[in-house]
N, C-alpha and C. Protein backbone atom coordinates (compact mmCIF):
# COMPACT_ATOMS: atom_id res chain seq x y z
N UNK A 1 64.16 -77.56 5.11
CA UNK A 1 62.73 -77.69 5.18
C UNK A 1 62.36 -79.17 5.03
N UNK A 2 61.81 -79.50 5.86
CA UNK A 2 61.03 -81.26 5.67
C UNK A 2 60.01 -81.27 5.04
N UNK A 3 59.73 -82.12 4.58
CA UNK A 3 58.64 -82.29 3.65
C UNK A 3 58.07 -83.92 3.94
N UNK A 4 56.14 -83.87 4.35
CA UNK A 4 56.05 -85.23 4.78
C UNK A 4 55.07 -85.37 3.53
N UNK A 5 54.80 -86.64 3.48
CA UNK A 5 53.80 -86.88 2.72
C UNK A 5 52.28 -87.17 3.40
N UNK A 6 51.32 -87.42 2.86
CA UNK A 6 49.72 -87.48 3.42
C UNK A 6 49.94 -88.41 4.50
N UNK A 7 50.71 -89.68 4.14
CA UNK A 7 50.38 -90.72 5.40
C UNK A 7 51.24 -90.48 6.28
N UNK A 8 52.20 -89.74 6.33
CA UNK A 8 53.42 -89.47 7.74
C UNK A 8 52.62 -88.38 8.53
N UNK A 9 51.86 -87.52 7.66
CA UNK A 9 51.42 -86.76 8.33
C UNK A 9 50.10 -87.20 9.48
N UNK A 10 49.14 -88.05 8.53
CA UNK A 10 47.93 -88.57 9.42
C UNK A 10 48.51 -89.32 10.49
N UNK A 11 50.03 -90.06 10.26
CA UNK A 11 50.83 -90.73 11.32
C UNK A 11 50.97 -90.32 12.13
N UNK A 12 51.32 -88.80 12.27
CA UNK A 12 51.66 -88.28 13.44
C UNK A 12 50.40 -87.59 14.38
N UNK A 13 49.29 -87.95 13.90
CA UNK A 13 48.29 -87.56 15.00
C UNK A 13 47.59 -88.77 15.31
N UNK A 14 48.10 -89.59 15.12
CA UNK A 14 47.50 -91.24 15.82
C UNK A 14 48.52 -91.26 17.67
N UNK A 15 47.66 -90.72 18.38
CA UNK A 15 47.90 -90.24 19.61
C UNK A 15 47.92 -91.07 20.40
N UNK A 16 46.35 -92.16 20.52
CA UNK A 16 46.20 -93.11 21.27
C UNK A 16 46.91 -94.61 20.38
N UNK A 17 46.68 -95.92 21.04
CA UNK A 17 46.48 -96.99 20.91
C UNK A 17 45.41 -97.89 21.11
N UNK A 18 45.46 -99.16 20.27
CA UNK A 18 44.00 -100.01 20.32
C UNK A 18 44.34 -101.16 20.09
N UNK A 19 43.61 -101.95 20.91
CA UNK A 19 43.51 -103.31 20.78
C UNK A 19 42.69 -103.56 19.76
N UNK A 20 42.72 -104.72 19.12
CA UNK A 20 41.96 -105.29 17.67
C UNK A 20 41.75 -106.81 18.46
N UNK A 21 40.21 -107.50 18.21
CA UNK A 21 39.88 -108.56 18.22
C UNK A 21 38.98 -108.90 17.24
N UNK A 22 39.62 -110.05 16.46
CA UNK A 22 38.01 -110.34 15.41
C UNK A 22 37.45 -111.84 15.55
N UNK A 23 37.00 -111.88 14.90
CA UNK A 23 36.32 -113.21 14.83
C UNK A 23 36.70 -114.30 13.81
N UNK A 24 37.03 -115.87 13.69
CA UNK A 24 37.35 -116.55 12.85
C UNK A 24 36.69 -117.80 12.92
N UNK A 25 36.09 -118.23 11.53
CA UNK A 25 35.26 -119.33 11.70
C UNK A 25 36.54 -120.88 11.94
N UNK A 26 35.89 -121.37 12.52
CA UNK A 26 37.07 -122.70 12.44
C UNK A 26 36.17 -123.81 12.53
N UNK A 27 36.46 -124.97 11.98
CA UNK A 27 36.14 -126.30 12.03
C UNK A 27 37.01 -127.57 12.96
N UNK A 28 35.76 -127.89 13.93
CA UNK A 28 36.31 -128.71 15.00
C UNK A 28 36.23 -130.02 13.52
N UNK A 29 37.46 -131.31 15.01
CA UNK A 29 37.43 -132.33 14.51
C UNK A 29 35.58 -133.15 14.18
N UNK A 30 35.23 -133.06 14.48
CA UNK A 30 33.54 -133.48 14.27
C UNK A 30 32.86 -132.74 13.33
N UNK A 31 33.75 -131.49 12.63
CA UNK A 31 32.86 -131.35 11.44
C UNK A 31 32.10 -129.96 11.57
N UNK A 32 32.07 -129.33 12.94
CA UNK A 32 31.35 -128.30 13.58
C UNK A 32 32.05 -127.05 13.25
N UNK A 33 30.94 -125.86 12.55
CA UNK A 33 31.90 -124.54 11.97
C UNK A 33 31.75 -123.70 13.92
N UNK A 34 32.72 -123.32 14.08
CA UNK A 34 32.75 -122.61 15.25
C UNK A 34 33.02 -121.20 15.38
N UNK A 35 32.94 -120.19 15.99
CA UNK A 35 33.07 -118.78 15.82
C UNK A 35 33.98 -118.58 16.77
N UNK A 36 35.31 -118.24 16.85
CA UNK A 36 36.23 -117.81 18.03
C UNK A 36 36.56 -116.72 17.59
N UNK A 37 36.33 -115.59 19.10
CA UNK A 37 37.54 -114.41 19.28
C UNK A 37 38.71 -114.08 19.16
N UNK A 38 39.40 -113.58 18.47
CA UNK A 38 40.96 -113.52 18.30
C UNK A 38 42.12 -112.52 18.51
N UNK A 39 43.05 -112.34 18.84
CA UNK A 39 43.98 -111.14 18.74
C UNK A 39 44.43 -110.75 17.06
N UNK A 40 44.00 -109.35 17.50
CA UNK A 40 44.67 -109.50 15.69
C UNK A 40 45.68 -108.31 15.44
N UNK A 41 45.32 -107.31 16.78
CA UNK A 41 46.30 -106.29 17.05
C UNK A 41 46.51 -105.98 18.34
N UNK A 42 47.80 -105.54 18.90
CA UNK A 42 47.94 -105.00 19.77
C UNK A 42 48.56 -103.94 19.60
N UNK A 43 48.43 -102.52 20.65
CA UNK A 43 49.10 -101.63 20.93
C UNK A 43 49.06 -100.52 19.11
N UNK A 44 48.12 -101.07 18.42
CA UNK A 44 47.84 -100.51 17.34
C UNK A 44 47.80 -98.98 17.21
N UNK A 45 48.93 -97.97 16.68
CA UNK A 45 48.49 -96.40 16.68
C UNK A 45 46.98 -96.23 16.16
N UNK A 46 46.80 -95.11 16.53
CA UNK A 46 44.93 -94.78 15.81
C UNK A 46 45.13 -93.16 16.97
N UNK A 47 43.81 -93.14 15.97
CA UNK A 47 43.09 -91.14 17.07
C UNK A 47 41.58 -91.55 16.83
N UNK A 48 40.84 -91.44 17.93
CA UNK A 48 39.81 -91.23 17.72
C UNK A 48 38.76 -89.06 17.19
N UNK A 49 37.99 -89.41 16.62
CA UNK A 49 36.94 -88.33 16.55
C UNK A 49 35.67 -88.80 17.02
N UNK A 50 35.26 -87.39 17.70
CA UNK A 50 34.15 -87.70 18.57
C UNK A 50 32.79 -86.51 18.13
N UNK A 51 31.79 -86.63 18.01
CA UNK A 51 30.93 -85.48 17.14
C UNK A 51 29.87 -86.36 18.10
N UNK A 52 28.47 -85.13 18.23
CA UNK A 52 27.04 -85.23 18.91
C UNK A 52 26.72 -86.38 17.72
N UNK A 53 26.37 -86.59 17.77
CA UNK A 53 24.91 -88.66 16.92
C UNK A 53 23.81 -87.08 16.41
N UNK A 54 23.84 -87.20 14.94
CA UNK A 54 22.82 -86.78 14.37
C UNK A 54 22.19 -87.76 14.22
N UNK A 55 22.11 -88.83 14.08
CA UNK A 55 21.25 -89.99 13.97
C UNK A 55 20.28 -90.29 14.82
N UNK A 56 18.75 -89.63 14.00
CA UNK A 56 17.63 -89.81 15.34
C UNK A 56 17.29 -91.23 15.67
N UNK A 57 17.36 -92.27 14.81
CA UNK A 57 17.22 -93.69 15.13
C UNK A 57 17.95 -93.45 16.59
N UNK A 58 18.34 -93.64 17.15
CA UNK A 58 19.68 -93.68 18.39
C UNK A 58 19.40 -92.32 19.88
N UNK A 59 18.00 -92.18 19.10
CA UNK A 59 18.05 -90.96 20.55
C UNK A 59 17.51 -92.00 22.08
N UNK A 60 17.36 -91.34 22.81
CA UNK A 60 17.26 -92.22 24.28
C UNK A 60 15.91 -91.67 24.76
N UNK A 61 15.05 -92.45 25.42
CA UNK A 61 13.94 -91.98 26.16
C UNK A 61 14.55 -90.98 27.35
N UNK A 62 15.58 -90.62 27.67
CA UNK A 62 16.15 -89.78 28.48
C UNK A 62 16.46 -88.81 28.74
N UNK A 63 16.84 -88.04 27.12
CA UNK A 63 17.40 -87.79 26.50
C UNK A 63 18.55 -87.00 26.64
N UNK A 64 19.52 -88.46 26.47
CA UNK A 64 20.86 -88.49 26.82
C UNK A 64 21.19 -87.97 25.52
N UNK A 65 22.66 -87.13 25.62
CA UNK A 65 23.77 -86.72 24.29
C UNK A 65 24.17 -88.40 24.13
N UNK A 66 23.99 -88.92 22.68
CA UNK A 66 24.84 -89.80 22.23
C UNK A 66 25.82 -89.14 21.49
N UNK A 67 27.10 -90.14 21.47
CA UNK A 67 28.11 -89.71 20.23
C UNK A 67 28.60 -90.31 19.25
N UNK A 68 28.77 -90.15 18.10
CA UNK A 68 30.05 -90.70 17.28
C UNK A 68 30.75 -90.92 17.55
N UNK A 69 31.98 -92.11 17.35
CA UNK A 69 33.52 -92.46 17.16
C UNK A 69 33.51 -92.68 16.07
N UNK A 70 34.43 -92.36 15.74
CA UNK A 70 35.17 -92.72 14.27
C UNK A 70 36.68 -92.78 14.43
N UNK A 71 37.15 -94.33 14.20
CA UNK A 71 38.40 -94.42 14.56
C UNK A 71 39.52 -93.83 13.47
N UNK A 72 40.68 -93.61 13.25
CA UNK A 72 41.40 -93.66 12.33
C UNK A 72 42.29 -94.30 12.54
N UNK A 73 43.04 -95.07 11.71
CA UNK A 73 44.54 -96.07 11.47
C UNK A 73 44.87 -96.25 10.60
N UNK A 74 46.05 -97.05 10.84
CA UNK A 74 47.09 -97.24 9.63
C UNK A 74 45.88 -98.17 8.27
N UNK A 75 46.62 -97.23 7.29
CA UNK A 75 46.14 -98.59 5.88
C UNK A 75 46.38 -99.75 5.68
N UNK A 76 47.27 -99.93 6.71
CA UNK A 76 48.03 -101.46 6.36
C UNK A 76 47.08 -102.69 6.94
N UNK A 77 46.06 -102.16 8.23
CA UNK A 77 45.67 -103.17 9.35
C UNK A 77 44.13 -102.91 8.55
N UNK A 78 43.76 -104.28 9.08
CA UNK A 78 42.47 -104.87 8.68
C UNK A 78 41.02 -104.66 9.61
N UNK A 79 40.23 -103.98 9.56
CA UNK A 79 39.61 -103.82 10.99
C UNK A 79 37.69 -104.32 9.83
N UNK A 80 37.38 -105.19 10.58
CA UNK A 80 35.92 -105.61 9.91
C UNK A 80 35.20 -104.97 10.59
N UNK A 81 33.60 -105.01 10.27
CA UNK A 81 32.61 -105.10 10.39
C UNK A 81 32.13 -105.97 11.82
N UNK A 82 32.14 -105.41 13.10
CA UNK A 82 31.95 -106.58 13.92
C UNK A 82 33.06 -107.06 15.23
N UNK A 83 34.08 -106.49 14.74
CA UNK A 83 35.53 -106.55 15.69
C UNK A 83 35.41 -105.59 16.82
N UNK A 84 36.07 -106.43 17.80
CA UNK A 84 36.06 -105.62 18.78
C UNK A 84 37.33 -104.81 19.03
N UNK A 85 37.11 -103.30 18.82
CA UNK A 85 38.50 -102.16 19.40
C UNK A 85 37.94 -101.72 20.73
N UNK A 86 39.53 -101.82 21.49
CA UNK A 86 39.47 -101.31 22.69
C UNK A 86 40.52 -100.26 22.32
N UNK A 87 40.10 -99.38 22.89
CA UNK A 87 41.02 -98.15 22.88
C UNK A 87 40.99 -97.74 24.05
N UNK A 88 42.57 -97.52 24.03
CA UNK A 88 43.44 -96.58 25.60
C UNK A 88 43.82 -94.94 25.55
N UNK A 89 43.07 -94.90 26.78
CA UNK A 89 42.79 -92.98 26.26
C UNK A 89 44.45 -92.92 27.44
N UNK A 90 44.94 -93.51 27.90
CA UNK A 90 45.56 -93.67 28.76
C UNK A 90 45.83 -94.85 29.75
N UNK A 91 47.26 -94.62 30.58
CA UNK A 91 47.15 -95.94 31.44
C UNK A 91 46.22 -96.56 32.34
N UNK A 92 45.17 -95.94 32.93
CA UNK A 92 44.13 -96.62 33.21
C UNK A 92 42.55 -96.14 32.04
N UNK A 93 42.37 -95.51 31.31
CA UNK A 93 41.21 -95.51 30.55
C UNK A 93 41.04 -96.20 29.44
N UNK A 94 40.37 -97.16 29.21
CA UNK A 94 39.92 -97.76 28.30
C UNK A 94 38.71 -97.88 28.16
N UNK A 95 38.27 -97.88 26.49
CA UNK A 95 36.67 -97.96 26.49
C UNK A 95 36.59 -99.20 25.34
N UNK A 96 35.68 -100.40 25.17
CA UNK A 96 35.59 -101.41 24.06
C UNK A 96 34.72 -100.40 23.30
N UNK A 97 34.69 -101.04 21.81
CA UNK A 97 33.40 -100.58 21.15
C UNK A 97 33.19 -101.80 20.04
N UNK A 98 32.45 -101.65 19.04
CA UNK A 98 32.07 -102.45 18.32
C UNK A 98 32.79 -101.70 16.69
N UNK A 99 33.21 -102.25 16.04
CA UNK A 99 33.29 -101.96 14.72
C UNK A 99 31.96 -101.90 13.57
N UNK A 100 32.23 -100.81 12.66
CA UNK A 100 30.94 -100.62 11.97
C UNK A 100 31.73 -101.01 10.55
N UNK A 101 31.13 -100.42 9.88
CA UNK A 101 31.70 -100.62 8.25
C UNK A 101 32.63 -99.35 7.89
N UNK A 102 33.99 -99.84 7.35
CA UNK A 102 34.51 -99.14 7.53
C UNK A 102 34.80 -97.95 5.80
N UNK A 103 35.43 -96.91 5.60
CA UNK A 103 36.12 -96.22 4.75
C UNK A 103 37.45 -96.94 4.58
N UNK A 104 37.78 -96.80 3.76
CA UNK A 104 39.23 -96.65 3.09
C UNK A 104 40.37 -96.12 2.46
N UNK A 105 41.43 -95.24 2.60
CA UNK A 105 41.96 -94.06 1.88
C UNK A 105 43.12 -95.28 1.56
N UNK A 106 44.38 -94.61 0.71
CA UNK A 106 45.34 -94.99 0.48
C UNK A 106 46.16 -95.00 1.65
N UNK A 107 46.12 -93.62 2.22
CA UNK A 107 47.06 -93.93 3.56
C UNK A 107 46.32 -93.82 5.23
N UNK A 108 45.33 -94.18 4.77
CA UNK A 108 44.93 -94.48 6.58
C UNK A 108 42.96 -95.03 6.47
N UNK A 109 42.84 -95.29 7.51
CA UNK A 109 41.26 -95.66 7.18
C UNK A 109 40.59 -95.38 8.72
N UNK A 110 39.05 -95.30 8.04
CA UNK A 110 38.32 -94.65 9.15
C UNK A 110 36.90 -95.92 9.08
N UNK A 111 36.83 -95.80 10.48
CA UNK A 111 35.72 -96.30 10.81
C UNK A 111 35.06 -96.41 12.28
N UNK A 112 33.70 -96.30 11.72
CA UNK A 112 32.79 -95.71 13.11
C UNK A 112 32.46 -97.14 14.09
N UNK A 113 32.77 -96.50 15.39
CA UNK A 113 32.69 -97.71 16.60
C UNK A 113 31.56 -97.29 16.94
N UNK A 114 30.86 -98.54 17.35
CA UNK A 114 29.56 -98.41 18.56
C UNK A 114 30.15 -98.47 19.93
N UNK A 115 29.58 -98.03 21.05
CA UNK A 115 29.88 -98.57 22.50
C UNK A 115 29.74 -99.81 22.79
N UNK A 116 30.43 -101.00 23.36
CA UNK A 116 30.15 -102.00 23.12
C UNK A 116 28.84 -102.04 23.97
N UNK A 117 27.92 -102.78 23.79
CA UNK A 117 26.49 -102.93 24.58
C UNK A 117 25.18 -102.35 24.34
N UNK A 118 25.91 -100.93 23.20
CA UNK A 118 24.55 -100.14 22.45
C UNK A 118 24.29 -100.39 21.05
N UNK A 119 24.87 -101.58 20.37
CA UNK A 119 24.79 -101.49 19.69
C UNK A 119 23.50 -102.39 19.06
């Protein structure tokens, strides 16, 4: 009989992969604080969850279904407030989103993406 523990287990339903980009302040030679884009992960395991937007702030004059993401990943990786995840639903599907504020467990962490452009 095998026996996994909490984080081998959430391991094994991290289905897709994600790109990680964040942001880092840097100082040019002249003294200037600058904001650059960065790699900070590639090919990162994760699963997304997807649920209807109870959130009436966010309804559409249209009225389009919005949704939730909420990513999940490893505990080990750093994902801010503001970073951009791209996630691959496959070899050609990818969608960017925006990072929100995230949760934290001992063995994995969650946090909700915007679409990039609605946010």
């Amino acid at each position: 009989m095998m026996l996994f523990n909490t984080e081998e287990i959430i391991e094994k339903t991290f289905n897709l992969k994600a790109d990680v980009e964040g942001y880092v302040e840097e100082t040019t030679d002249w003294g200037e604080t600058q904001t650059e884009l960065v790699d900070k992960y590639t090919d990162m395991p994760c699963t997304v969850s997807q649920g209807v937007s109870r959130n009436i702030t966010r309804m559409t004059a249209n009225s389009e279904i919005e949704y939730d993401i909420v990513l999940f990943y490893p505990a080990d990786k750093v994902i801010n407030a503001g970073d951009k995840v791209t996630i691959h639903y496959n070899k050609e599907a990818k969608r960017t989103f925006e990072a929100g504020e995230g949760y934290f467990f001992s063995d994995h962490c969650e946090i909700p993406l915007v679409k990039e452009g609605e946010s």
